[in-house]
N, C-alpha and C. Protein backbone atom coordinates (compact mmCIF):
# COMPACT_ATOMS: atom_id res chain seq x y z
N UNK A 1 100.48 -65.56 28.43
CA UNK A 1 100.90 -66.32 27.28
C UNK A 1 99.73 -67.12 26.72
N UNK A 2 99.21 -67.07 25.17
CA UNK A 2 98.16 -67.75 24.83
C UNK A 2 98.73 -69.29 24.92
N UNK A 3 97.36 -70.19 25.21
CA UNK A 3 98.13 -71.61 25.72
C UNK A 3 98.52 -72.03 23.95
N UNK A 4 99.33 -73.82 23.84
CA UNK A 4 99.80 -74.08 22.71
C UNK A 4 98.10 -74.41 21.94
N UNK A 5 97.44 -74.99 22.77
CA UNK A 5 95.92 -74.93 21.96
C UNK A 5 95.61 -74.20 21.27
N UNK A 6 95.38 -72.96 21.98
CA UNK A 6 94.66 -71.81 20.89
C UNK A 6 95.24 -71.59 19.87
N UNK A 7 97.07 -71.06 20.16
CA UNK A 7 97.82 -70.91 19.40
C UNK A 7 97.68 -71.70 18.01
N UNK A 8 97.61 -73.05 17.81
CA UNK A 8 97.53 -74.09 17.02
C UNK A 8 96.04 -74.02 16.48
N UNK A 9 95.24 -73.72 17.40
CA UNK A 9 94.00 -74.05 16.42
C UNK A 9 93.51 -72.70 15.38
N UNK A 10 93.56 -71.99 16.25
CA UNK A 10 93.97 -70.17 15.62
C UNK A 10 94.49 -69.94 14.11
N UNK A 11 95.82 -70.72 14.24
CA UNK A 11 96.96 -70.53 13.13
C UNK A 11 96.43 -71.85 11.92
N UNK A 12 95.20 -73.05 12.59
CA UNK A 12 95.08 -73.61 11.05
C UNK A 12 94.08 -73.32 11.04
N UNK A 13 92.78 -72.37 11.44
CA UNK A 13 91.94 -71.98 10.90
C UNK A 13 92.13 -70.73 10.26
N UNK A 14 93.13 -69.80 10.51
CA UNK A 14 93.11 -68.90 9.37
C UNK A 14 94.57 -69.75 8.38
N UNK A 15 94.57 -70.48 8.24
CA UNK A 15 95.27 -71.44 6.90
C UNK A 15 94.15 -71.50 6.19
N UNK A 16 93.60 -72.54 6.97
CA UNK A 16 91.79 -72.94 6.71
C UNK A 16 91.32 -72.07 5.35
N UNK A 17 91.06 -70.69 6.49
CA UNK A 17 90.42 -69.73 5.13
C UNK A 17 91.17 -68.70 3.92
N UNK A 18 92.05 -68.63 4.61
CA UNK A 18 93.02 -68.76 3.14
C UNK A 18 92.83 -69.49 2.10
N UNK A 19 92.95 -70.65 2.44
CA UNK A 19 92.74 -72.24 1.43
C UNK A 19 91.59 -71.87 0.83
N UNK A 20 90.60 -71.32 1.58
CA UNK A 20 89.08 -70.87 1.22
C UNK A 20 88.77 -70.35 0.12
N UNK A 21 89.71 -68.78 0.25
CA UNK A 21 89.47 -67.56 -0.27
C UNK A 21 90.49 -68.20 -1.47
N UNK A 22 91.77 -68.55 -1.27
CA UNK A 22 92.87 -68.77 -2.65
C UNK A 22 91.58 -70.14 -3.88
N UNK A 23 90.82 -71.00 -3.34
CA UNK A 23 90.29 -72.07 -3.71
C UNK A 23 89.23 -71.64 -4.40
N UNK A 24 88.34 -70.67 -3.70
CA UNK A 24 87.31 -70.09 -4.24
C UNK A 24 87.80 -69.36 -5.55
N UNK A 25 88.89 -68.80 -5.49
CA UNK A 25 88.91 -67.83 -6.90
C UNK A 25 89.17 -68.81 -7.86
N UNK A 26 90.24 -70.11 -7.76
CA UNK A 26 90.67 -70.84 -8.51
C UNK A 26 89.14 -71.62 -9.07
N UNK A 27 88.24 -71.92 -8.07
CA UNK A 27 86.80 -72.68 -8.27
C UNK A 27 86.44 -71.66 -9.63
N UNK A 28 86.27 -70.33 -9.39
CA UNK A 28 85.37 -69.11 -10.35
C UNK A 28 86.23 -69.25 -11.86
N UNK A 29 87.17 -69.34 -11.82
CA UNK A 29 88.70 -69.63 -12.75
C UNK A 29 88.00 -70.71 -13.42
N UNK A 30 88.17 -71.78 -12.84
CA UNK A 30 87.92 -72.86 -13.53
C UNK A 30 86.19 -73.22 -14.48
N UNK A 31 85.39 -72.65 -13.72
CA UNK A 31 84.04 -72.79 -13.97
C UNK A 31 84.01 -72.01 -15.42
N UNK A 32 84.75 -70.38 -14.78
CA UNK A 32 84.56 -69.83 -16.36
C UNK A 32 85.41 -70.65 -17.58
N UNK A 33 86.64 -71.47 -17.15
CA UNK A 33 87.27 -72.00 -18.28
C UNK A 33 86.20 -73.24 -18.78
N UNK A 34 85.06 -73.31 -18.59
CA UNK A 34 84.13 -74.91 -19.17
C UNK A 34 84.25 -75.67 -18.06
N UNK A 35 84.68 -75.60 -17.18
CA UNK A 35 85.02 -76.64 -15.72
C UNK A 35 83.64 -76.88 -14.92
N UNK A 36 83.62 -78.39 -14.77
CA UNK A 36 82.13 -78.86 -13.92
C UNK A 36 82.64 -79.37 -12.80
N UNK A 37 81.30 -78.82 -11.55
CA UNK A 37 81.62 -79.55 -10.67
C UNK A 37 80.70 -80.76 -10.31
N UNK A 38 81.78 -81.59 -10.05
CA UNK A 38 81.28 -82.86 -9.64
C UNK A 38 80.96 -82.95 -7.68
N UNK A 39 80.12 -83.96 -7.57
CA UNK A 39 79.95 -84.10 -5.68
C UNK A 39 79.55 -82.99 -5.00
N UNK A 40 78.95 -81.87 -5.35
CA UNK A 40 79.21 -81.03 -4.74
C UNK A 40 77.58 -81.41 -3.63
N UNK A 41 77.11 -82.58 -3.22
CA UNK A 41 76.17 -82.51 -2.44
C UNK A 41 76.74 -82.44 -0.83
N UNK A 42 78.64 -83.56 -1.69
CA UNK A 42 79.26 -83.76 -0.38
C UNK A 42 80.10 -82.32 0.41
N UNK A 43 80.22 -81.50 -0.24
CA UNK A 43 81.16 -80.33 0.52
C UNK A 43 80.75 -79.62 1.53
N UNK A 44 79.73 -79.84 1.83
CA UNK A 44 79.36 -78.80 3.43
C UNK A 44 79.91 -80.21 4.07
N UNK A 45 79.61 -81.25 3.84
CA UNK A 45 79.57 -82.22 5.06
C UNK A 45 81.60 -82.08 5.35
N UNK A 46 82.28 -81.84 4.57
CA UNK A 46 83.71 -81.37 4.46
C UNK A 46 83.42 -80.35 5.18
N UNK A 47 83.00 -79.46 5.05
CA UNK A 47 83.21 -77.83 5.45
C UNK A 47 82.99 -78.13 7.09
N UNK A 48 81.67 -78.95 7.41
CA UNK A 48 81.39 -79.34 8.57
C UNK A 48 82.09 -79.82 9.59
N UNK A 49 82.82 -80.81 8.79
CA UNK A 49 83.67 -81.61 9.62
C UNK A 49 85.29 -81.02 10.25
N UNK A 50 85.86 -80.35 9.08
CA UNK A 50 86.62 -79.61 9.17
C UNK A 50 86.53 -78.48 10.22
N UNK A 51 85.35 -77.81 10.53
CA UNK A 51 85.12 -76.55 11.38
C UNK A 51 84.80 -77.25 12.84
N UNK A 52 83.86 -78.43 13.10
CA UNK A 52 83.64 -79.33 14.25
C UNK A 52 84.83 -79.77 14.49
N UNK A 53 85.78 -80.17 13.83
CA UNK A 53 87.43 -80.82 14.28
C UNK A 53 88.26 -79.89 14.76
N UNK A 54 87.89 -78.76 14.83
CA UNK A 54 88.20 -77.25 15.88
C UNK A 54 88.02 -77.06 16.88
N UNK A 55 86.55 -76.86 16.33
CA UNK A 55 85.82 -76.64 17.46
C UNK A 55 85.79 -77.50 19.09
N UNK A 56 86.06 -78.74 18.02
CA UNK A 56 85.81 -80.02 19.35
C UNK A 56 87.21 -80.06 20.08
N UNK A 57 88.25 -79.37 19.74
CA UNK A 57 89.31 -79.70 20.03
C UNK A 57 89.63 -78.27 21.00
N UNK A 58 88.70 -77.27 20.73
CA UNK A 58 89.25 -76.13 21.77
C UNK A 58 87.90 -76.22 22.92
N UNK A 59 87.11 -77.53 22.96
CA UNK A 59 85.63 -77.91 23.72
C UNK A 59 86.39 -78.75 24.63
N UNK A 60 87.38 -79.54 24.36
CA UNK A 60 87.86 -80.91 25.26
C UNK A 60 89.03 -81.20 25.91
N UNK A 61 89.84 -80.38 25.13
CA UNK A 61 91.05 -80.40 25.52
C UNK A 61 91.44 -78.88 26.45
N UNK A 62 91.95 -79.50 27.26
CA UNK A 62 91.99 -78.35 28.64
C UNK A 62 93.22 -77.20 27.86
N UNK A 63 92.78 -75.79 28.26
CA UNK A 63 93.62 -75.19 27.80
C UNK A 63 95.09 -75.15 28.29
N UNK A 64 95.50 -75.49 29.17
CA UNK A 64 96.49 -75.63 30.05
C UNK A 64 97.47 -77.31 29.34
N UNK A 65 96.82 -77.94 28.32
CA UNK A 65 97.26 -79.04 27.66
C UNK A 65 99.03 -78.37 27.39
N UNK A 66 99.99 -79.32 27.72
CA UNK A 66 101.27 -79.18 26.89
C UNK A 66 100.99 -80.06 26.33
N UNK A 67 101.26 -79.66 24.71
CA UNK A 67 101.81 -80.60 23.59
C UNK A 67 102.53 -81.66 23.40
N UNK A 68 102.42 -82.48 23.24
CA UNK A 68 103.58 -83.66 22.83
C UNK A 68 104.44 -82.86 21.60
N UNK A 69 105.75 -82.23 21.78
CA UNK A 69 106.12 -81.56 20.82
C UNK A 69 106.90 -82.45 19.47
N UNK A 70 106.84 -83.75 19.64
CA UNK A 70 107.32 -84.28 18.69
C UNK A 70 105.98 -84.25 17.43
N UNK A 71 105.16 -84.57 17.67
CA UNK A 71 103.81 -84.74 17.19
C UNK A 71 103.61 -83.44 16.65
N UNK A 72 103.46 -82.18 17.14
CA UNK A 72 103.36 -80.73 17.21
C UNK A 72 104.31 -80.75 15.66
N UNK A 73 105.88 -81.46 15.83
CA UNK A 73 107.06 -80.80 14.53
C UNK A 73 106.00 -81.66 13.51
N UNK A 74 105.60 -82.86 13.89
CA UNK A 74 104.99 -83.66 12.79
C UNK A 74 104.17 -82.75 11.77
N UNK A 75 103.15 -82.27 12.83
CA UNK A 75 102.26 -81.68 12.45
C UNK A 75 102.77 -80.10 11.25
N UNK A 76 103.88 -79.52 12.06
CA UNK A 76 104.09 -78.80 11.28
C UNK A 76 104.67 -78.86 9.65
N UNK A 77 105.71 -80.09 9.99
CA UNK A 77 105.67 -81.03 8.57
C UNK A 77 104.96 -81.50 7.60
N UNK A 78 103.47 -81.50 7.89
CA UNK A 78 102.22 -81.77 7.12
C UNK A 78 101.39 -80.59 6.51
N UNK A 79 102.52 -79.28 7.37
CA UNK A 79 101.50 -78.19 6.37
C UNK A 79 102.30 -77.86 5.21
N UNK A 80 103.70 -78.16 5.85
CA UNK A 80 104.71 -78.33 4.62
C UNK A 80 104.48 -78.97 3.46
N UNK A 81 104.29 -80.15 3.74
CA UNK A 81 103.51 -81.29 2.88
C UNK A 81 102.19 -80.77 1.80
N UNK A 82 101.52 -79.94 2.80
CA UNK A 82 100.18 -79.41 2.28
C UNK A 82 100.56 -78.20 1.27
N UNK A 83 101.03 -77.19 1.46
CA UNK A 83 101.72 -76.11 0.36
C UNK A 83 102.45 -76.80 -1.05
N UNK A 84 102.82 -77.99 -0.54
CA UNK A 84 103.52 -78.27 -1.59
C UNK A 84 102.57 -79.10 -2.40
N UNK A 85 101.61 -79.83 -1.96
CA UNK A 85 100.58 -80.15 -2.76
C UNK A 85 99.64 -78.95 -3.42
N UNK A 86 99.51 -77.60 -2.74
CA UNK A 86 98.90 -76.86 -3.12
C UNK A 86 99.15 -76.09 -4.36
N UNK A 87 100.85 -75.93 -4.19
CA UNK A 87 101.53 -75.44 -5.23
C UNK A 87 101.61 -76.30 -6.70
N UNK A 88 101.67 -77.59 -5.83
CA UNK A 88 101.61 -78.60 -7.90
C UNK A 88 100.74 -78.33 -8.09
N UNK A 89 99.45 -78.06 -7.52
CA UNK A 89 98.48 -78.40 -8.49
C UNK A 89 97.88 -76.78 -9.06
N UNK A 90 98.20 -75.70 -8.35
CA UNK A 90 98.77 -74.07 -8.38
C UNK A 90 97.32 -74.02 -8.81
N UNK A 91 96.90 -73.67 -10.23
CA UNK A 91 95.27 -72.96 -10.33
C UNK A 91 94.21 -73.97 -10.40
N UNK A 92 94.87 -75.23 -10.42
CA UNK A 92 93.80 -76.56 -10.60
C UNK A 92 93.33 -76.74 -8.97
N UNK A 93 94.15 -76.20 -8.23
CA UNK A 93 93.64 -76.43 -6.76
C UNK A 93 92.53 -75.95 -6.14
N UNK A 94 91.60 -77.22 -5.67
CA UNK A 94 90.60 -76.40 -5.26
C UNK A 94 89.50 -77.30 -3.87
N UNK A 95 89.27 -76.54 -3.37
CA UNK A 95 88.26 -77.94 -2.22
C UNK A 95 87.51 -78.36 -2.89
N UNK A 96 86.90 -78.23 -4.13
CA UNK A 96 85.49 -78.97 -4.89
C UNK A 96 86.29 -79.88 -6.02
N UNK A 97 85.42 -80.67 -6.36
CA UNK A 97 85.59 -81.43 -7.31
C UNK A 97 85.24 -80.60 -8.99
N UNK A 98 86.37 -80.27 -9.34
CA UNK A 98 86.00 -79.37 -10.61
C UNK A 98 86.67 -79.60 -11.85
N UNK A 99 86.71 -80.03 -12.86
CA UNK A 99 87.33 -80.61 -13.64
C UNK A 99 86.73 -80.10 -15.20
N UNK A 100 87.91 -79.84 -16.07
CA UNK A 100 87.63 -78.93 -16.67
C UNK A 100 88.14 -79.98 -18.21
N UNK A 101 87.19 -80.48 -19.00
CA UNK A 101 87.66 -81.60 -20.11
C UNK A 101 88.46 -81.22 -20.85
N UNK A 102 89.68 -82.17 -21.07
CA UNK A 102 90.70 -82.11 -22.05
C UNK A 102 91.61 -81.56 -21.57
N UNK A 103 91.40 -81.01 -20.19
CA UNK A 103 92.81 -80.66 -19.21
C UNK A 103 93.68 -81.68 -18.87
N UNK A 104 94.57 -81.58 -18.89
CA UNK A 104 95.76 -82.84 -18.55
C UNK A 104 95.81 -82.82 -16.89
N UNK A 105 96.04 -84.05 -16.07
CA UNK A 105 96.48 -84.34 -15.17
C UNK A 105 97.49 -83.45 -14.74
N UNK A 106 97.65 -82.96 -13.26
CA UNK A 106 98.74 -82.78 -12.63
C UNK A 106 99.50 -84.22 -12.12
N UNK A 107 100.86 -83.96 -13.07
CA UNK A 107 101.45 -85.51 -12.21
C UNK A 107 103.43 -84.70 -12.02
N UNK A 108 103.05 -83.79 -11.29
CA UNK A 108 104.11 -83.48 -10.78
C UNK A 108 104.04 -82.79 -9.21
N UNK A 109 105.41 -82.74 -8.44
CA UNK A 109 105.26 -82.81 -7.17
C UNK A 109 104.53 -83.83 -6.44
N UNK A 110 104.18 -84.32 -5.30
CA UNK A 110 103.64 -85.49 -4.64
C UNK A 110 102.89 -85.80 -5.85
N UNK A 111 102.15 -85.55 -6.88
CA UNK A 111 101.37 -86.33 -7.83
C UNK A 111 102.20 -87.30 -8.44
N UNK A 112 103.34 -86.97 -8.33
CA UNK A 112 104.45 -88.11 -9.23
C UNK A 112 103.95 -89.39 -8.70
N UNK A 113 103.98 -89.44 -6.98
CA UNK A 113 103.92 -90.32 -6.57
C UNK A 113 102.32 -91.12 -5.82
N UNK A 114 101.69 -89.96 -5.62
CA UNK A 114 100.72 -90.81 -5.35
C UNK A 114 99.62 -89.88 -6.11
N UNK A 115 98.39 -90.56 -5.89
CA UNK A 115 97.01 -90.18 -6.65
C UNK A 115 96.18 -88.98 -6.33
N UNK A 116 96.57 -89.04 -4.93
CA UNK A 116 95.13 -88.28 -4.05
C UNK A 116 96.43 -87.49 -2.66
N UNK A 117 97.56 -87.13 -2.66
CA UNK A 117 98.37 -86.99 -1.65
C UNK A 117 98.12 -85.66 -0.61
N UNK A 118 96.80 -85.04 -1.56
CA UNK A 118 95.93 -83.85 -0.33
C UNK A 118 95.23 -84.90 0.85
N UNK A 119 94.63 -85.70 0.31
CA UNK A 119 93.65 -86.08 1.17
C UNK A 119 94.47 -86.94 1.92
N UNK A 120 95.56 -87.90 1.81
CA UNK A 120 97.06 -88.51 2.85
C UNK A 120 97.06 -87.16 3.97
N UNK A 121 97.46 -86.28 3.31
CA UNK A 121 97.83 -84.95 4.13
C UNK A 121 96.75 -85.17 5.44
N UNK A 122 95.70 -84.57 4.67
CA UNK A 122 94.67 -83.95 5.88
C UNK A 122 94.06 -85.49 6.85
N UNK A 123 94.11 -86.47 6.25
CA UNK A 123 93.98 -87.51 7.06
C UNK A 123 94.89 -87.47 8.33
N UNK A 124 96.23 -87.15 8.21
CA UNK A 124 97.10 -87.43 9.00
C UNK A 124 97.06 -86.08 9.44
N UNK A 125 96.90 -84.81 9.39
CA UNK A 125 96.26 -83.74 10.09
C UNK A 125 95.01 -83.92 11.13
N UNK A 126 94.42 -84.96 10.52
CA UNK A 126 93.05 -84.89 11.66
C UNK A 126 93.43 -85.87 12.78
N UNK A 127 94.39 -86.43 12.43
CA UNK A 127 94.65 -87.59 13.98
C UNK A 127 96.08 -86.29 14.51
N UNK A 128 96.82 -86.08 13.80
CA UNK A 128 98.28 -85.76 14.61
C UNK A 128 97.63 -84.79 15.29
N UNK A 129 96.67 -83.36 15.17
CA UNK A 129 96.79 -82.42 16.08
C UNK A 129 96.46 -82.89 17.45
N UNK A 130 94.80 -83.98 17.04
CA UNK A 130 94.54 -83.80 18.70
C UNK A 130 95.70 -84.99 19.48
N UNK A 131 96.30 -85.55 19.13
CA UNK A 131 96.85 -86.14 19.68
C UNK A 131 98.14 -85.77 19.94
N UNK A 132 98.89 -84.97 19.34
CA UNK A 132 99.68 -83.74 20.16
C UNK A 132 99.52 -83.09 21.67
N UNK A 133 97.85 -82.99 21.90
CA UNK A 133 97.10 -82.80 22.96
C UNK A 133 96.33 -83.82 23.39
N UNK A 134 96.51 -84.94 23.16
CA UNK A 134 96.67 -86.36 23.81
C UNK A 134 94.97 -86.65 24.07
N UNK A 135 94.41 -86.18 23.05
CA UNK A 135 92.80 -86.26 22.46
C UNK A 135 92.73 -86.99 21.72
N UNK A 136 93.13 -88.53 22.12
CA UNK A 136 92.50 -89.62 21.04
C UNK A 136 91.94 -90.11 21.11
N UNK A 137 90.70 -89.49 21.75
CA UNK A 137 89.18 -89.72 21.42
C UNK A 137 88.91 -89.25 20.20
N UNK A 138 88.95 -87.71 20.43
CA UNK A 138 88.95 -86.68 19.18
C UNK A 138 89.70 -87.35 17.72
N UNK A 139 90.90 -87.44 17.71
CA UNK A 139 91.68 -88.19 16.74
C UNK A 139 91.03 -89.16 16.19
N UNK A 140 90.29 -90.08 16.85
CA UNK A 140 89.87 -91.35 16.43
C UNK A 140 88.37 -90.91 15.93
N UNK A 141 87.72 -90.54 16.76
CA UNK A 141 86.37 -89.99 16.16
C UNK A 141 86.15 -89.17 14.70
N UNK A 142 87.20 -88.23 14.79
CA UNK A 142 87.03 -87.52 13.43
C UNK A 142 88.24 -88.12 12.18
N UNK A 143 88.82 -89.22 12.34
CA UNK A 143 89.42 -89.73 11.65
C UNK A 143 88.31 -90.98 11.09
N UNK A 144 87.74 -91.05 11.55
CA UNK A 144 86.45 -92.47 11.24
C UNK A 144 85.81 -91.76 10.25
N UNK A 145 85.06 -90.72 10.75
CA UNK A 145 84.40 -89.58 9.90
C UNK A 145 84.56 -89.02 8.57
N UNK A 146 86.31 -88.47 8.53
CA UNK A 146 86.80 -88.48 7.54
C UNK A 146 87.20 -89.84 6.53
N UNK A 147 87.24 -90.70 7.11
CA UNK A 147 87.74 -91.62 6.26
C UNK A 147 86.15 -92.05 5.50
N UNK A 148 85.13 -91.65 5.87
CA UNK A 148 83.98 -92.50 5.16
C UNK A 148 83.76 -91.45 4.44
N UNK A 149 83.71 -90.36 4.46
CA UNK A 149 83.42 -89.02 3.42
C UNK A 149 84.50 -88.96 2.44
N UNK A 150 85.62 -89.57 2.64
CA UNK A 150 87.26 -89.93 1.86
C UNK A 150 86.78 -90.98 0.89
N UNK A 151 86.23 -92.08 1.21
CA UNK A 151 85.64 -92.82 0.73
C UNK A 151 84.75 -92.69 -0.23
N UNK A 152 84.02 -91.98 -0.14
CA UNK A 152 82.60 -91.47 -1.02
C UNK A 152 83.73 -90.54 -2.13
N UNK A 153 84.14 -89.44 -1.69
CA UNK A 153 84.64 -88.28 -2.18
C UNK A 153 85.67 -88.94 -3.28
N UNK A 154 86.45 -89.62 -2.87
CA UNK A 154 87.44 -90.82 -4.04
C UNK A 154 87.14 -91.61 -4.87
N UNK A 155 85.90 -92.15 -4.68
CA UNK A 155 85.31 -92.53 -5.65
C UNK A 155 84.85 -91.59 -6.63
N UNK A 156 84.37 -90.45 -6.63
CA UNK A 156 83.55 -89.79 -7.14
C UNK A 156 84.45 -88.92 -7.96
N UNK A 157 85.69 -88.61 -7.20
CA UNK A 157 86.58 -88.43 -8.20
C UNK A 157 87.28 -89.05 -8.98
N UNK A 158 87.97 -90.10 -9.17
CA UNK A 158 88.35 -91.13 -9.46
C UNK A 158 87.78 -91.18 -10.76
N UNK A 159 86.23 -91.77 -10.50
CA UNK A 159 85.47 -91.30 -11.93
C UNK A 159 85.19 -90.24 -12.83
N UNK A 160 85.43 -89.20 -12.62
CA UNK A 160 85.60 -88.46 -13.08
C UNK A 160 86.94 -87.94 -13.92
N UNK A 161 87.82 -87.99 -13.44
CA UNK A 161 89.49 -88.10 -13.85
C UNK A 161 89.59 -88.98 -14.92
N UNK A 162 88.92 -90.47 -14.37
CA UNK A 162 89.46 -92.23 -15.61
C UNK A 162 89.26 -91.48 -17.17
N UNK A 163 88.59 -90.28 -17.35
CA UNK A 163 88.71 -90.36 -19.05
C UNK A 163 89.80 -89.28 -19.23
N UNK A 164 90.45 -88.82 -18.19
CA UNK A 164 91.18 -88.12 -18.44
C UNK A 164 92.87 -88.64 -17.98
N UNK A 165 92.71 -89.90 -18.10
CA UNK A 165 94.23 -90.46 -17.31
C UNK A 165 94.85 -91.00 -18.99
N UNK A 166 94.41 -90.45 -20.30
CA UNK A 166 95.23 -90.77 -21.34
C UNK A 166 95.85 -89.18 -22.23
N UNK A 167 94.78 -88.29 -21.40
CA UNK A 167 95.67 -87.27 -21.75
C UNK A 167 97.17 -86.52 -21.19
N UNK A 168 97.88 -86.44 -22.02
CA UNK A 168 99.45 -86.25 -21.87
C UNK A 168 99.87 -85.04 -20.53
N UNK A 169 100.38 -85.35 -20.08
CA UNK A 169 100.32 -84.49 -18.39
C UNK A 169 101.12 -83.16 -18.57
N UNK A 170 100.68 -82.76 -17.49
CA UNK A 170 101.20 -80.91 -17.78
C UNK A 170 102.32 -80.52 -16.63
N UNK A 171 103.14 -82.33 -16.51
CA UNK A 171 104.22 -81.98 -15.67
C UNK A 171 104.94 -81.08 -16.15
C-alpha cells in the first residue's frame, strides 16, 4: 500500500502541473490579448518554494507517518476552495502577474468577498499538509517564507489592479 505521504504529495504535484500547463496557455492568451506582465523577477522564487515544500515534506516526514485525518478533510476542502477560485477567474487565471488594460475585475465567486482569496488558499495549504503529518517545523518554516514573498507579490499587484478598480466588473 503506497503510504498517505506519497499518496498526498503525488496527487498535489500533478494538480501543481496542471495549474502549470492550464496557466501557461491562459499566460500566452493573455499576452497576445495586449496583457503585461508585472513581478515576474519574483516567480521562480514561487516556483521554488512551491517544489522545496514537497520535496521537504517527502525528506522529513517518515513514510510510515499516519495523517491526522481531520486536517487531511481540511486539506481536501482547500483544493475545493482552490478550483473554485480557479474557475472565477476561468481565462484571467494565471501564476504570473498579467494584466491586460481596460479589462474589468473579476469580482465574482470568492472575489465577491475577498481581494486576493488564491493566495488565503495556498497559505493555508502550506501549513495544513505538513501538519496533517505533524511537520510543524515544515509548516512553520515554509509558511514564514511564503508569507514574505505574499508580501512583496501583493503589493506589486495591488498596484497594478488600483487603476483598474473603477472599471465596471465582469461579474
Amino acid at each position: 500500500m503506497i503510504p498517505w505521504l506519497y499518496l498526498a504529495v503525488v496527487l498535489v504535484a500533478v494538480q501543481r502541473i496542471a495549474e502549470l500547463v492550464y496557466a501557461g496557455r491562459n499566460t500566452r492568451r493573455l499576452l497576445a490579448a495586449g496583457g503585461v506582465e508585472h513581478g515576474a523577477g519574483h516567480y521562480p522564487l514561487f516556483v521554488a518554494l512551491h517544489g522545496s515544500w514537497l520535496a521537504v515534506l517527502i525528506l522529513t516526514v517518515p513514510p510510515t507517518a499516519q495523517p491526522n485525518l481531520t486536517l487531511l478533510a481540511v486539506f481536501v476542502l482547500l483544493q475545493l476552495a482552490r478550483v473554485w477560485v480557479v474557475a472565477s477567474l476561468g481565462r484571467f487565471w494565471t501564476t504570473r502577474i498579467i494584466t491586460v488594460p481596460g479589462a474589468p475585475l473579476v469580482r465574482r465567486g470568492p472575489y465577491r468577498f475577498l481581494r486576493h482569496p488564491n493566495y488565503l488558499v495556498v497559505t493555508l495549504e502550506i501549513a495544513v499538509l505538513p501538519l496533517a503529518f505533524g511537520a510543524w517545523q515544515v509548516a512553520l518554516g515554509f509558511s514564514v517564507l511564503n508569507a514574505l514573498l505574499l508580501w512583496h507579490r501583493i503589493r506589486v499587484e495591488n498596484g497594478v489592479l488600483a487603476p483598474r478598480q473603477s472599471i465596471p466588473s465582469n461579474s
